[in-house]
PDB file of N, CA and C in Angstrom:
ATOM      1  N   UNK A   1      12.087 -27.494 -17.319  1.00  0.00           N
ATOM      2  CA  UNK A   1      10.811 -27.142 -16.721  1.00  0.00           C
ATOM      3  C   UNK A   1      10.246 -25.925 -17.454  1.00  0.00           C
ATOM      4  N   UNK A   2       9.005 -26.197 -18.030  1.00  0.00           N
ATOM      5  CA  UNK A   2       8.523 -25.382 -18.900  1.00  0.00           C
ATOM      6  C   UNK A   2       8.113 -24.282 -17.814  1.00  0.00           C
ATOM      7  N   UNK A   3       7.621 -22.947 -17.787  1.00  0.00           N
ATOM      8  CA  UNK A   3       6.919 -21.601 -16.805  1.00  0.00           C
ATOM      9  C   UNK A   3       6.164 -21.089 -17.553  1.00  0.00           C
ATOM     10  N   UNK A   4       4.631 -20.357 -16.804  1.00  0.00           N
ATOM     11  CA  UNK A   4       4.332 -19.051 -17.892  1.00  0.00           C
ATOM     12  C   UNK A   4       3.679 -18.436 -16.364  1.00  0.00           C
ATOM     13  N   UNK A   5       3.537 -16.794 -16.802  1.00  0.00           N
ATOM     14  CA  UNK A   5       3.555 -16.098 -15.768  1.00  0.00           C
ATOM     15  C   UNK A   5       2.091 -15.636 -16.805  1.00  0.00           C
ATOM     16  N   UNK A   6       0.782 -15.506 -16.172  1.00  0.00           N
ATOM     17  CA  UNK A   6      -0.446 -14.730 -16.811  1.00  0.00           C
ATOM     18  C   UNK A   6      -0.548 -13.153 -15.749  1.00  0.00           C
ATOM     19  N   UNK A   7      -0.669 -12.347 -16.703  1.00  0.00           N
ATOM     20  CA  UNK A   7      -0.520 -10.832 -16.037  1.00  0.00           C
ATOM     21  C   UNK A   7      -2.071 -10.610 -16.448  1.00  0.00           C
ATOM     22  N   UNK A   8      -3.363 -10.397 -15.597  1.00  0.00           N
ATOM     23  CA  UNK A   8      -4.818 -10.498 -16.179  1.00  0.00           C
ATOM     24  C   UNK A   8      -5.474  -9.619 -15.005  1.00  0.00           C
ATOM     25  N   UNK A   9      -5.803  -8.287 -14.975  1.00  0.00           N
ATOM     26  CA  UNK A   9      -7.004  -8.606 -13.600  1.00  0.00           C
ATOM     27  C   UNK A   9      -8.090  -8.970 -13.927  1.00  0.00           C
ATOM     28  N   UNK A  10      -8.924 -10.063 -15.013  1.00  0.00           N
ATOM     29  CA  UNK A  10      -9.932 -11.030 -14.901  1.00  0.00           C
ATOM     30  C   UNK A  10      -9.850 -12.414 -14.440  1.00  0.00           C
ATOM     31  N   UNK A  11      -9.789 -12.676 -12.959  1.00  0.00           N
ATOM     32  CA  UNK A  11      -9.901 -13.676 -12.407  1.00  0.00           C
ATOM     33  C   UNK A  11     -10.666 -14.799 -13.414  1.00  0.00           C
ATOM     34  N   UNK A  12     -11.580 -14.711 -14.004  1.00  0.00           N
ATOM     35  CA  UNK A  12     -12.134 -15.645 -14.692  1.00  0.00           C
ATOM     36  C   UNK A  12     -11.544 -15.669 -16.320  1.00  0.00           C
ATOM     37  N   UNK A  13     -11.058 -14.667 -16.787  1.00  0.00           N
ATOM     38  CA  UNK A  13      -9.888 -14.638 -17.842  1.00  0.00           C
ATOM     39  C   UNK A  13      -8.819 -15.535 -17.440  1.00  0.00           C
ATOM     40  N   UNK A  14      -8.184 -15.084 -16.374  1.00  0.00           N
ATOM     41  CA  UNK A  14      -6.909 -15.861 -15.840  1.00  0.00           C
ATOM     42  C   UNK A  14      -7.032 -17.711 -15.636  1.00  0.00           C
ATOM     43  N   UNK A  15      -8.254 -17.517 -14.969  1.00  0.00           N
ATOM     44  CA  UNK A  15      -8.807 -19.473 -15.033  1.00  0.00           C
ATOM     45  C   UNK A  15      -8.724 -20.093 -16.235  1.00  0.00           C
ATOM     46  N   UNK A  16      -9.520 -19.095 -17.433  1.00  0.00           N
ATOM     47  CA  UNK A  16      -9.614 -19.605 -18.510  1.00  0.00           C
ATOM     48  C   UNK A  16      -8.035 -19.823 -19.353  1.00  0.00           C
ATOM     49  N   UNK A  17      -7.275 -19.171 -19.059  1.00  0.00           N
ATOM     50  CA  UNK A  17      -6.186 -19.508 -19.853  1.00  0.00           C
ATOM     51  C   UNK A  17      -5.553 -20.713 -18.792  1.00  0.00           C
ATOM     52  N   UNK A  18      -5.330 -20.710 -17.549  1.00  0.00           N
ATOM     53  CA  UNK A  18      -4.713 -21.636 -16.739  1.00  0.00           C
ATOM     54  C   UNK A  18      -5.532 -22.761 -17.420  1.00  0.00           C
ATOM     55  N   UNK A  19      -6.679 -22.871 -17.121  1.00  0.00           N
ATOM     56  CA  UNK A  19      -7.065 -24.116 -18.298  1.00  0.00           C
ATOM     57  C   UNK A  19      -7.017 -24.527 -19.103  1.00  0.00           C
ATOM     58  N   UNK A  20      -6.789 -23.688 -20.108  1.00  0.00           N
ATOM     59  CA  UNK A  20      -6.608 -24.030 -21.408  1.00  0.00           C
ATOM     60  C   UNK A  20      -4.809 -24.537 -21.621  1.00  0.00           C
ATOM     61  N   UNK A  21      -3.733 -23.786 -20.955  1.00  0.00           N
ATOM     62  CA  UNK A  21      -2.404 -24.321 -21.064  1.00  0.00           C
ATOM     63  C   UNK A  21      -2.083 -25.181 -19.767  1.00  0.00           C
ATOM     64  N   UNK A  22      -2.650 -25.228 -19.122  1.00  0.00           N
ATOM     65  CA  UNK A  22      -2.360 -26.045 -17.840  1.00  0.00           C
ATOM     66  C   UNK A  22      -1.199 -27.771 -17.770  1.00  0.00           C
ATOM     67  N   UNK A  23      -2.115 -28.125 -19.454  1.00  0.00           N
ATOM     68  CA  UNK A  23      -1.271 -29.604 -20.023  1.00  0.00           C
ATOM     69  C   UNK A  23       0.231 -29.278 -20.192  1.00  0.00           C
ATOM     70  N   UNK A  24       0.602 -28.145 -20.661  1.00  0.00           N
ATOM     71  CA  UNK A  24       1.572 -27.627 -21.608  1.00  0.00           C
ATOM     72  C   UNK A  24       2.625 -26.916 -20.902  1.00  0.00           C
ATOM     73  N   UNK A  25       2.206 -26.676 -19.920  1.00  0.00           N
ATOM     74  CA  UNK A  25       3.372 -25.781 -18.296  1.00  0.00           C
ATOM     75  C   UNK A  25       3.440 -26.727 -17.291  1.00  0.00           C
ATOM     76  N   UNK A  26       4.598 -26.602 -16.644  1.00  0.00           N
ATOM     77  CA  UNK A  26       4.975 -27.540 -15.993  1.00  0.00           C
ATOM     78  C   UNK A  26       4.572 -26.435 -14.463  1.00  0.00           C
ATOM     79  N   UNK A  27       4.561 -25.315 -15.075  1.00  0.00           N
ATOM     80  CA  UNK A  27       4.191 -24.362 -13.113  1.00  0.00           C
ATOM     81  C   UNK A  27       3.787 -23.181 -13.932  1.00  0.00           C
ATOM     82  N   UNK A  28       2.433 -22.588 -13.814  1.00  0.00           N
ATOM     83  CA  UNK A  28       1.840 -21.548 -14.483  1.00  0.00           C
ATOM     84  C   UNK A  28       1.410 -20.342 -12.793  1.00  0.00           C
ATOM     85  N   UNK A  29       1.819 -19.465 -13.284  1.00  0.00           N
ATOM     86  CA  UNK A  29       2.094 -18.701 -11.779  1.00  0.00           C
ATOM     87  C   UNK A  29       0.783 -17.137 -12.470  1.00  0.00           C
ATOM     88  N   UNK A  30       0.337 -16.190 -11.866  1.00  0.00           N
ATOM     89  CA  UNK A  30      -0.293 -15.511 -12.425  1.00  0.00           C
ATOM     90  C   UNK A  30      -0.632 -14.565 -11.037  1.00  0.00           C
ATOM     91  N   UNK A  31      -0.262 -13.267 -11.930  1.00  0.00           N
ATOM     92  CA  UNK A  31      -0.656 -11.795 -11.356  1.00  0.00           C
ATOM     93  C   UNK A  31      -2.161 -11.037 -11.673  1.00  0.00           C
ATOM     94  N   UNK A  32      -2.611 -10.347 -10.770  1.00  0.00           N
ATOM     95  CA  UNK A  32      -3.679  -9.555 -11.333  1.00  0.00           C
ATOM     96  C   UNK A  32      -3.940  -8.253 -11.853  1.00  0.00           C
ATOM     97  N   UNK A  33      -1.825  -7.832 -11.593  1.00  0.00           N
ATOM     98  CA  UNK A  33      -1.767  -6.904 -11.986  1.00  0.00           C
ATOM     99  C   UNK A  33      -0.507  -6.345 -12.186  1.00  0.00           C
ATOM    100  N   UNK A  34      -0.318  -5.084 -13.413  1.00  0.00           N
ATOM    101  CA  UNK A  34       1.322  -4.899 -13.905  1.00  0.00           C
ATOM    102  C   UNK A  34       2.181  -4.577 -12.934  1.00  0.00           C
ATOM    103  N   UNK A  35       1.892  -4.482 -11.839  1.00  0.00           N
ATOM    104  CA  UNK A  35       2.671  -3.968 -10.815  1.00  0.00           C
ATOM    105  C   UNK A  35       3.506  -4.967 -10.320  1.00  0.00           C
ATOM    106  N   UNK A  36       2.619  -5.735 -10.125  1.00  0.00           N
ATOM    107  CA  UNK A  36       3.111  -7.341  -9.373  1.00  0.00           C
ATOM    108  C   UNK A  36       3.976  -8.167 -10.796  1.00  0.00           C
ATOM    109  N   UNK A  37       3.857  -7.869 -12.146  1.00  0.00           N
ATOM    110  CA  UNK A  37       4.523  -8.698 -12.908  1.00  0.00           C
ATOM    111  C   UNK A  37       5.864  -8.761 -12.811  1.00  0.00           C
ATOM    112  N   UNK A  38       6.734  -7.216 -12.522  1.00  0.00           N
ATOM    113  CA  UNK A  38       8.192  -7.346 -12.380  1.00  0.00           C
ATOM    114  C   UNK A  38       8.765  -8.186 -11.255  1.00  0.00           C
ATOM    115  N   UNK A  39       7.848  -8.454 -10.218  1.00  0.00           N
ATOM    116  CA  UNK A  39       8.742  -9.558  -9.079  1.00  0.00           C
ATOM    117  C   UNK A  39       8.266 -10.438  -9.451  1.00  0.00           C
ATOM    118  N   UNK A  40       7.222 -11.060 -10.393  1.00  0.00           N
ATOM    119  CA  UNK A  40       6.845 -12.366 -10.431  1.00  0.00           C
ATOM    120  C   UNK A  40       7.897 -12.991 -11.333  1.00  0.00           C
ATOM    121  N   UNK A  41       8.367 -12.204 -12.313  1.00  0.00           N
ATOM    122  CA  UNK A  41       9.081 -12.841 -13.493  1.00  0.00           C
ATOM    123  C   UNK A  41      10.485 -12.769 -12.810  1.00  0.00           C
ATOM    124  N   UNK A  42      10.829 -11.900 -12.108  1.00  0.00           N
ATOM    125  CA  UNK A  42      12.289 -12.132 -11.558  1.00  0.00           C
ATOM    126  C   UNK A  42      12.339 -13.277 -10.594  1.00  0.00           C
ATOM    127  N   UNK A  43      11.192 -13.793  -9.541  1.00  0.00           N
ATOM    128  CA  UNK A  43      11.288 -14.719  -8.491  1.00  0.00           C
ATOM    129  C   UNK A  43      10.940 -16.332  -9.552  1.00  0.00           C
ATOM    130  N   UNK A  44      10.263 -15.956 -11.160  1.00  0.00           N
ATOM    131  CA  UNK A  44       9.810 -17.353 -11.338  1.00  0.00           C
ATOM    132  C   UNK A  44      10.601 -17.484 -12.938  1.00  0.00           C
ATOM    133  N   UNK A  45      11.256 -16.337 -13.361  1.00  0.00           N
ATOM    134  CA  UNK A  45      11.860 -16.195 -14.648  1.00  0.00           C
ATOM    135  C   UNK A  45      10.694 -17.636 -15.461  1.00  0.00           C
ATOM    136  N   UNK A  46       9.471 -17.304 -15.811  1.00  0.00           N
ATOM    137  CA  UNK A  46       9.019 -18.024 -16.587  1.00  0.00           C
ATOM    138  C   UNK A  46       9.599 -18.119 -18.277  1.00  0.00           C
ATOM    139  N   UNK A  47       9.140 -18.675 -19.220  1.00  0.00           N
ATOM    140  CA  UNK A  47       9.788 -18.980 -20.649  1.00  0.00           C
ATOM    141  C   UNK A  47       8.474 -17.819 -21.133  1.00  0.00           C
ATOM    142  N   UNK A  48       7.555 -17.983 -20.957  1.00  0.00           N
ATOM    143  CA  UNK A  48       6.652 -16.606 -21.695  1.00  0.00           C
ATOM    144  C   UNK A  48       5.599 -15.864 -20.500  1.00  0.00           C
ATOM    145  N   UNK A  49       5.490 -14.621 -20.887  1.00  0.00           N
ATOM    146  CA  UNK A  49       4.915 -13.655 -19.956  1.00  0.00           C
ATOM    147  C   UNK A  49       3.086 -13.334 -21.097  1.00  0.00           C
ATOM    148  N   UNK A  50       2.236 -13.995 -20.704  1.00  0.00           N
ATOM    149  CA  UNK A  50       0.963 -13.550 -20.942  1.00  0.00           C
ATOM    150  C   UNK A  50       0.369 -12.378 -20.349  1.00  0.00           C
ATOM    151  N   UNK A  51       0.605 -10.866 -21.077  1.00  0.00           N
ATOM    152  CA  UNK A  51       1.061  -9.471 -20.535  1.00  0.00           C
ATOM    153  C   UNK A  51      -0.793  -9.132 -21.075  1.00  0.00           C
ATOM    154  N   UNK A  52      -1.727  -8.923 -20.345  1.00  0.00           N
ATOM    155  CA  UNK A  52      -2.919  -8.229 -20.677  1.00  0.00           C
ATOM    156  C   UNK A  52      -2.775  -6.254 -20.481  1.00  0.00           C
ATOM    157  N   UNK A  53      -3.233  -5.544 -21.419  1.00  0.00           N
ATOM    158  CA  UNK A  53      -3.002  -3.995 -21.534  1.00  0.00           C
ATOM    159  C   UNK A  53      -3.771  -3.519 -20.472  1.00  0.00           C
ATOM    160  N   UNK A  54      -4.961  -3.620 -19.952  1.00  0.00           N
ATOM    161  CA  UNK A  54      -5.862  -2.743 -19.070  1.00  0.00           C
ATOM    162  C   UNK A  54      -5.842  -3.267 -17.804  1.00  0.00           C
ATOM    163  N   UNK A  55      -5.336  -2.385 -16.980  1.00  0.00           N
ATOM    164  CA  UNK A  55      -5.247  -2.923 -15.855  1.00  0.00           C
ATOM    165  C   UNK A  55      -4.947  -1.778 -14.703  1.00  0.00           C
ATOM    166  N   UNK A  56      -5.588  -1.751 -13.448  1.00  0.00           N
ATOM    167  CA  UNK A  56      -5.837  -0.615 -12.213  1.00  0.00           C
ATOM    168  C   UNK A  56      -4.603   0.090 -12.291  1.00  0.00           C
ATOM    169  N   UNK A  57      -3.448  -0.554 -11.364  1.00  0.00           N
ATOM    170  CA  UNK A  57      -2.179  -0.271 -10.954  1.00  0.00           C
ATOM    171  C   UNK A  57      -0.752   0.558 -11.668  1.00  0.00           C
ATOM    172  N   UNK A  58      -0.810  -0.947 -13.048  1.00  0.00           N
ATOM    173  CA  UNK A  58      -0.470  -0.399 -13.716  1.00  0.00           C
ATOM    174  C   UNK A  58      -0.587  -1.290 -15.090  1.00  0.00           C
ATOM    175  N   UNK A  59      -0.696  -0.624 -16.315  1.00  0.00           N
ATOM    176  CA  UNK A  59      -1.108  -1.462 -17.411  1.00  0.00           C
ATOM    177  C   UNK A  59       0.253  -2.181 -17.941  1.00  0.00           C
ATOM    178  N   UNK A  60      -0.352  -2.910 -18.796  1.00  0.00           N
ATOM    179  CA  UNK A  60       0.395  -4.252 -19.594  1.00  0.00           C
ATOM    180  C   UNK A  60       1.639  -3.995 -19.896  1.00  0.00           C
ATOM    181  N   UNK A  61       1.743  -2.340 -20.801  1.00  0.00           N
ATOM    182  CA  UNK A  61       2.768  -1.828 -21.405  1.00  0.00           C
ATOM    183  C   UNK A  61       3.591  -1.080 -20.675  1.00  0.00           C
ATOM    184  N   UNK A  62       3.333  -0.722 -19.645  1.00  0.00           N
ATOM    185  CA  UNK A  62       4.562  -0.067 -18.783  1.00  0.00           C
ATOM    186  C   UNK A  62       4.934  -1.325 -17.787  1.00  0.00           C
ATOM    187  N   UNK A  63       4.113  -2.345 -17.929  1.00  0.00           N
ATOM    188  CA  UNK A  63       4.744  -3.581 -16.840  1.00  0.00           C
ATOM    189  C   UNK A  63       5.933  -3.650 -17.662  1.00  0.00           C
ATOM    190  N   UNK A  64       5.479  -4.206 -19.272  1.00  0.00           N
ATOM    191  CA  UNK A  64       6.231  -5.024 -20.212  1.00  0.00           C
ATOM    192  C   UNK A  64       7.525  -4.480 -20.182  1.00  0.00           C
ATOM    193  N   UNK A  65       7.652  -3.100 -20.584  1.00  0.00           N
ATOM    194  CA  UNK A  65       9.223  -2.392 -20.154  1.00  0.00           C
ATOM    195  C   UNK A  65       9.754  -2.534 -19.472  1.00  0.00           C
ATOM    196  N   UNK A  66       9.041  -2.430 -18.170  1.00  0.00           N
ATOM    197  CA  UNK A  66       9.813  -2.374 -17.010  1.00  0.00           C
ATOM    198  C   UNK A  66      10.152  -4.377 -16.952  1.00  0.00           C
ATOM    199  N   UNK A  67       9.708  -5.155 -17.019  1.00  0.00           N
ATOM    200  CA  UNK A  67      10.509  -6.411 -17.317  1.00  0.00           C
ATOM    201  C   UNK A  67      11.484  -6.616 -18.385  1.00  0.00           C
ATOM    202  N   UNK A  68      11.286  -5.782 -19.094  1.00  0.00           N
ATOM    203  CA  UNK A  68      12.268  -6.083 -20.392  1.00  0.00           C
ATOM    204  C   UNK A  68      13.663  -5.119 -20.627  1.00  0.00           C
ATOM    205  N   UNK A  69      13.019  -3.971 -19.600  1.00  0.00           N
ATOM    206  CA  UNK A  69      14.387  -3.541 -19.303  1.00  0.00           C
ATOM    207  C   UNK A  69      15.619  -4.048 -18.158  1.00  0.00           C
ATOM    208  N   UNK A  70      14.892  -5.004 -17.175  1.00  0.00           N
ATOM    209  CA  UNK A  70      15.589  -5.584 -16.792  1.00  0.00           C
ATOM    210  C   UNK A  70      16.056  -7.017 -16.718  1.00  0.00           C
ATOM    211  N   UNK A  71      15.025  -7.892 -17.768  1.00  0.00           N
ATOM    212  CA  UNK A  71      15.342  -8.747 -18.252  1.00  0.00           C
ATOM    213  C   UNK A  71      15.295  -8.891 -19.732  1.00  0.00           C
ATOM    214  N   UNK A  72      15.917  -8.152 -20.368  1.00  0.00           N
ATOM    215  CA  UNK A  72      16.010  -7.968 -21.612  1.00  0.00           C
ATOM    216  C   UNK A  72      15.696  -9.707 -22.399  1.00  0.00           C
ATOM    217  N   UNK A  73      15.854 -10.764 -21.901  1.00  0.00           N
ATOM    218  CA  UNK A  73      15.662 -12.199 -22.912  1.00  0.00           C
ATOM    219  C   UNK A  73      14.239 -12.746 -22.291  1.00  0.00           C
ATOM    220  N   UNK A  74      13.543 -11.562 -21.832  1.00  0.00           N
ATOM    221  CA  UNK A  74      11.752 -11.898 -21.408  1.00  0.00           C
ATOM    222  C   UNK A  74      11.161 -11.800 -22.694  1.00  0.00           C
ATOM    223  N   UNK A  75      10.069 -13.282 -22.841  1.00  0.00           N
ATOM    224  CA  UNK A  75       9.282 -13.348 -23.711  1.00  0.00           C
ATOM    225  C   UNK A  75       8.054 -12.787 -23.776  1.00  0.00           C
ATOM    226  N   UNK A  76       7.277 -11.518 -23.658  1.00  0.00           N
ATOM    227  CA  UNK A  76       6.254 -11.156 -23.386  1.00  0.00           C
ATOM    228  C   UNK A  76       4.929 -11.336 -24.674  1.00  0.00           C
ATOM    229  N   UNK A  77       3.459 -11.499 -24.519  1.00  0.00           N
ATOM    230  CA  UNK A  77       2.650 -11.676 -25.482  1.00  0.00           C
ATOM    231  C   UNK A  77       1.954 -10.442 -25.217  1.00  0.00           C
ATOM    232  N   UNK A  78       1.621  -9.695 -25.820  1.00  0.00           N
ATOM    233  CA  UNK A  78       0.547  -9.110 -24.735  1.00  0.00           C
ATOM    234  C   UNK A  78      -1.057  -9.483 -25.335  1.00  0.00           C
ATOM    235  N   UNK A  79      -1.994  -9.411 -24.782  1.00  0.00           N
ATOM    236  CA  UNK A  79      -3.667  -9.934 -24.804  1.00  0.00           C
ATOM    237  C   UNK A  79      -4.360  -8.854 -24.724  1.00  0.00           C
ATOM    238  N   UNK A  80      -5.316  -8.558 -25.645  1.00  0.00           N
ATOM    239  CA  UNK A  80      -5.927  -6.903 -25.383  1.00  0.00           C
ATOM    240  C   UNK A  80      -7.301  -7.220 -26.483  1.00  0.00           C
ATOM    241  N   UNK A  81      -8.514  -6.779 -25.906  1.00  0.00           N
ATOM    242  CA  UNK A  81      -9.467  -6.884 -26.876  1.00  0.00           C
ATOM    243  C   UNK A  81      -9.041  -5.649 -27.713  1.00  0.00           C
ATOM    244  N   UNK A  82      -8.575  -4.858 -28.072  1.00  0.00           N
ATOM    245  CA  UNK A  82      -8.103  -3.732 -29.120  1.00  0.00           C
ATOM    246  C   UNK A  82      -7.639  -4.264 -30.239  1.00  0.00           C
ATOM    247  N   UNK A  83      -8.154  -4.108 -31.865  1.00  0.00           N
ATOM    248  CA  UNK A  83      -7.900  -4.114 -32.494  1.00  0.00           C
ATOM    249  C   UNK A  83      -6.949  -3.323 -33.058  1.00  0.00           C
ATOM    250  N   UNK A  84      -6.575  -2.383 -32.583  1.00  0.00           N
ATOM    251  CA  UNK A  84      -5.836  -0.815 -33.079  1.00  0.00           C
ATOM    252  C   UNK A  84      -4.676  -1.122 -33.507  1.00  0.00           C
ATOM    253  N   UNK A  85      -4.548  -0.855 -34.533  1.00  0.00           N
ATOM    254  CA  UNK A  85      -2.787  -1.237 -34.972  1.00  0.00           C
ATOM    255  C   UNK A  85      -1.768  -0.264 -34.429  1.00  0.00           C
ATOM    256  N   UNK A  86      -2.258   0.934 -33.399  1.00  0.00           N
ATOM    257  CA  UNK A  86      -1.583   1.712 -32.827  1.00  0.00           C
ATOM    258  C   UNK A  86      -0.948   1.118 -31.623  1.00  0.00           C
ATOM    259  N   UNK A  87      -1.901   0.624 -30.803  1.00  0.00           N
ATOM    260  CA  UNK A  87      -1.469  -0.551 -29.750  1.00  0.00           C
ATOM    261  C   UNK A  87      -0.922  -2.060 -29.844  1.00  0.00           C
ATOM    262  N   UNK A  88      -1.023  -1.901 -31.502  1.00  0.00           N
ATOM    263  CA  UNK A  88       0.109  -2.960 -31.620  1.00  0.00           C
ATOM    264  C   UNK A  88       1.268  -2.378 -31.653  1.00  0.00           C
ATOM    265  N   UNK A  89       1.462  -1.078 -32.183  1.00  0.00           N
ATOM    266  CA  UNK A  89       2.896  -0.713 -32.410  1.00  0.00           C
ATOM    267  C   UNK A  89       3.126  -0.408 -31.025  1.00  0.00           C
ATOM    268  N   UNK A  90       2.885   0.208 -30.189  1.00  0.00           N
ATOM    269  CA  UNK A  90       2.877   0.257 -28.697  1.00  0.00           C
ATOM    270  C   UNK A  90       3.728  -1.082 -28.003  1.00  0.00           C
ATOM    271  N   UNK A  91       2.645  -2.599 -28.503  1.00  0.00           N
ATOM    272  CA  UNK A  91       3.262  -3.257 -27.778  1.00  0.00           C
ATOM    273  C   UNK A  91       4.219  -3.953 -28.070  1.00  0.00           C
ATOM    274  N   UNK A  92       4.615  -3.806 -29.532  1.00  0.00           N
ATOM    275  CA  UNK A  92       6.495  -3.596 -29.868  1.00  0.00           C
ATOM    276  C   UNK A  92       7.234  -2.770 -29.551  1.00  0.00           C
ATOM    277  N   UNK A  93       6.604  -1.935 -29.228  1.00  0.00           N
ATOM    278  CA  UNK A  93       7.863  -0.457 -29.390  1.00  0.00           C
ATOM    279  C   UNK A  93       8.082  -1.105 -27.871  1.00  0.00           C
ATOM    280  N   UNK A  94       7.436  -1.223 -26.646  1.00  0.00           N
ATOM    281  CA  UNK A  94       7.337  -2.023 -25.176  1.00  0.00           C
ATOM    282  C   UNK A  94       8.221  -3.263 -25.255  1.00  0.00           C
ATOM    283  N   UNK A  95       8.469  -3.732 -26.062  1.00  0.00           N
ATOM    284  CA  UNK A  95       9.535  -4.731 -26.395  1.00  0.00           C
ATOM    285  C   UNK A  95       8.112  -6.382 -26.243  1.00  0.00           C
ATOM    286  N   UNK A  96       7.202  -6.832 -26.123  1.00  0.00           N
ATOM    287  CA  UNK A  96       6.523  -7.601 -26.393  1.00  0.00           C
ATOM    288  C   UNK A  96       7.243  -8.314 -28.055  1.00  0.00           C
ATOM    289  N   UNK A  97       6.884  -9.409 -27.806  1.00  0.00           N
ATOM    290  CA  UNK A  97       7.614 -10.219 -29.280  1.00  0.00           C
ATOM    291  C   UNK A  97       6.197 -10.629 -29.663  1.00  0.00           C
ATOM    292  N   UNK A  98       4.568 -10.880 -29.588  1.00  0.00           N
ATOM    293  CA  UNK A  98       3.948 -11.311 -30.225  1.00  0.00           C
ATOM    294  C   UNK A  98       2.158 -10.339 -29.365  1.00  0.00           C
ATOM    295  N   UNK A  99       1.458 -10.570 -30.182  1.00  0.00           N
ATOM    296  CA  UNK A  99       0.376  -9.488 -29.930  1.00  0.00           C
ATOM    297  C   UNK A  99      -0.835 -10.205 -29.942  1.00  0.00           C
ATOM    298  N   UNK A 100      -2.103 -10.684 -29.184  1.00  0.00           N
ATOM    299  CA  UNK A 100      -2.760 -11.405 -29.671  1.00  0.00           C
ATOM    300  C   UNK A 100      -4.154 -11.071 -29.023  1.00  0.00           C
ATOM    301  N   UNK A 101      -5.095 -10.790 -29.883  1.00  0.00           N
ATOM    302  CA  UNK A 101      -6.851 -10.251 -29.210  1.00  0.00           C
ATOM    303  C   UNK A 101      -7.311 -11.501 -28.828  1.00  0.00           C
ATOM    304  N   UNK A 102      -7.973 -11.045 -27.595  1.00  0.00           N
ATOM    305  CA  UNK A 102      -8.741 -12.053 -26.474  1.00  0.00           C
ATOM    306  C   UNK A 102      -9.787 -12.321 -27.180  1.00  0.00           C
ATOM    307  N   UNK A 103     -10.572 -11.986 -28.420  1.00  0.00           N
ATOM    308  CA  UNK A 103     -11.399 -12.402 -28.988  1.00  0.00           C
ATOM    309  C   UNK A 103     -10.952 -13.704 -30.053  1.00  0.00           C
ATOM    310  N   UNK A 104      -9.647 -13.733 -30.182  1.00  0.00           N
ATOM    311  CA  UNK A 104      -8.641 -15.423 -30.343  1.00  0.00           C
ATOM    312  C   UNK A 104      -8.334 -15.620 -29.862  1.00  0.00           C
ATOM    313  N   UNK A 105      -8.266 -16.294 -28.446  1.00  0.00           N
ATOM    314  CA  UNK A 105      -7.519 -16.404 -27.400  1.00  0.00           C
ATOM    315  C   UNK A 105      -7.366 -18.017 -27.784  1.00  0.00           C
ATOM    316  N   UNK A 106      -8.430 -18.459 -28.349  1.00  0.00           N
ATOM    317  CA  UNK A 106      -8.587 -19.886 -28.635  1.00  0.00           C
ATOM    318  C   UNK A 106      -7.289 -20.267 -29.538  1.00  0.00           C
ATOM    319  N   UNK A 107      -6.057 -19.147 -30.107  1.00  0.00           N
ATOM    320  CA  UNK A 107      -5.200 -19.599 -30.861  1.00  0.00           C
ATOM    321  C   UNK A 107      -3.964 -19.170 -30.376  1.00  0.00           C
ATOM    322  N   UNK A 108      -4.214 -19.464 -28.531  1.00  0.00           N
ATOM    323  CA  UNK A 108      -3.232 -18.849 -27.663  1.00  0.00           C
ATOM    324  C   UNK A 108      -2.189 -20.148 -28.276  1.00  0.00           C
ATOM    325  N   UNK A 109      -2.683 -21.304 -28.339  1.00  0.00           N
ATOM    326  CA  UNK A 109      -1.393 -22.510 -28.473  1.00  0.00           C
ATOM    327  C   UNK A 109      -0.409 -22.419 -29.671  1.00  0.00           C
ATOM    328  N   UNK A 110      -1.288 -22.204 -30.720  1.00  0.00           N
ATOM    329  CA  UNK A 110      -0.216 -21.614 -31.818  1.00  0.00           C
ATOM    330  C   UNK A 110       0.707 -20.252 -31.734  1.00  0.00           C
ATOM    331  N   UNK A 111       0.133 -20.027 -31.205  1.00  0.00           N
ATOM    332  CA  UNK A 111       1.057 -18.439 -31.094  1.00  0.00           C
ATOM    333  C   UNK A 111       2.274 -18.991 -29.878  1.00  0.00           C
ATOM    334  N   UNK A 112       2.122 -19.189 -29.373  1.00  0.00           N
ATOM    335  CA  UNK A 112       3.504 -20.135 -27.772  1.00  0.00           C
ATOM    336  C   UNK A 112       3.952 -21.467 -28.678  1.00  0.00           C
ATOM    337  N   UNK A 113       3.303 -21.455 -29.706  1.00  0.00           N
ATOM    338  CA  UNK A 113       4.195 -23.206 -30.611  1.00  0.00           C
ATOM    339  C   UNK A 113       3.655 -24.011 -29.915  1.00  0.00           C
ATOM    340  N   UNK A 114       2.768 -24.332 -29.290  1.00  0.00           N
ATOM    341  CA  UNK A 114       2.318 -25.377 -28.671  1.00  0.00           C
ATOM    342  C   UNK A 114       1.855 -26.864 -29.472  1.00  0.00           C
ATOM    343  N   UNK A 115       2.132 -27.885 -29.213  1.00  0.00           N
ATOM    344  CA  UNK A 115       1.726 -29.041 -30.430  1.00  0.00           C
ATOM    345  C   UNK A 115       1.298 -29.933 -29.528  1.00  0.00           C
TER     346      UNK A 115
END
């Protein structure tokens, strides 16, 4: 059973990706915010975590740690209109395995291997 957990507070961001992978997950579960990502991924251990950076509560990159320090074999992406190669190193140094601007979001399937 394939999972993906979307971490977004754009309700209409979040639709748009549930739509777009919806074929490709067998149960797509989604938070609106980093706070809520550490019980979502422990109650649904999805296969990849769609981790967005800006967010009220708490952002992308202190969610991402805090899942990856306690599930160290979490797949996290994170999604950020930022180009900054500073916040890319950010969202490695956060343990994230792949980095991808919402202004490509359209090449969310290649980036998850999707075929």
């Amino acid at each position: 059973m394939k999972r993906l957990l979307i971490v977004e507070d754009s309700d209409c961001f979040r639709r748009l990706m549930v739509d777009m992978l919806k074929d490709y997950y067998d149960e797509i579960y989604e938070c609106s915010d980093g706070k809520d990502a550490g019980i979502a991924y422990a109650k649904y251990k999805p296969d990849w975590v769609l981790m967005d950076i800006e967010m009220k509560e708490m952002d992308g990159l202190t969610a991402t740690k805090k899942i990856k320090s306690e599930f160290p074999q979490a797949q996290v992406i994170i999604m950020t209109h930022y180009k900054d190669l500073e916040i890319q190193k950010e969202a490695e140094s956060a343990g994230a395995q792949k980095f991808i601007l919402k202004d490509n979001i359209s090449n969310i399937k290649e980036v998850l291997a999707i075929r």
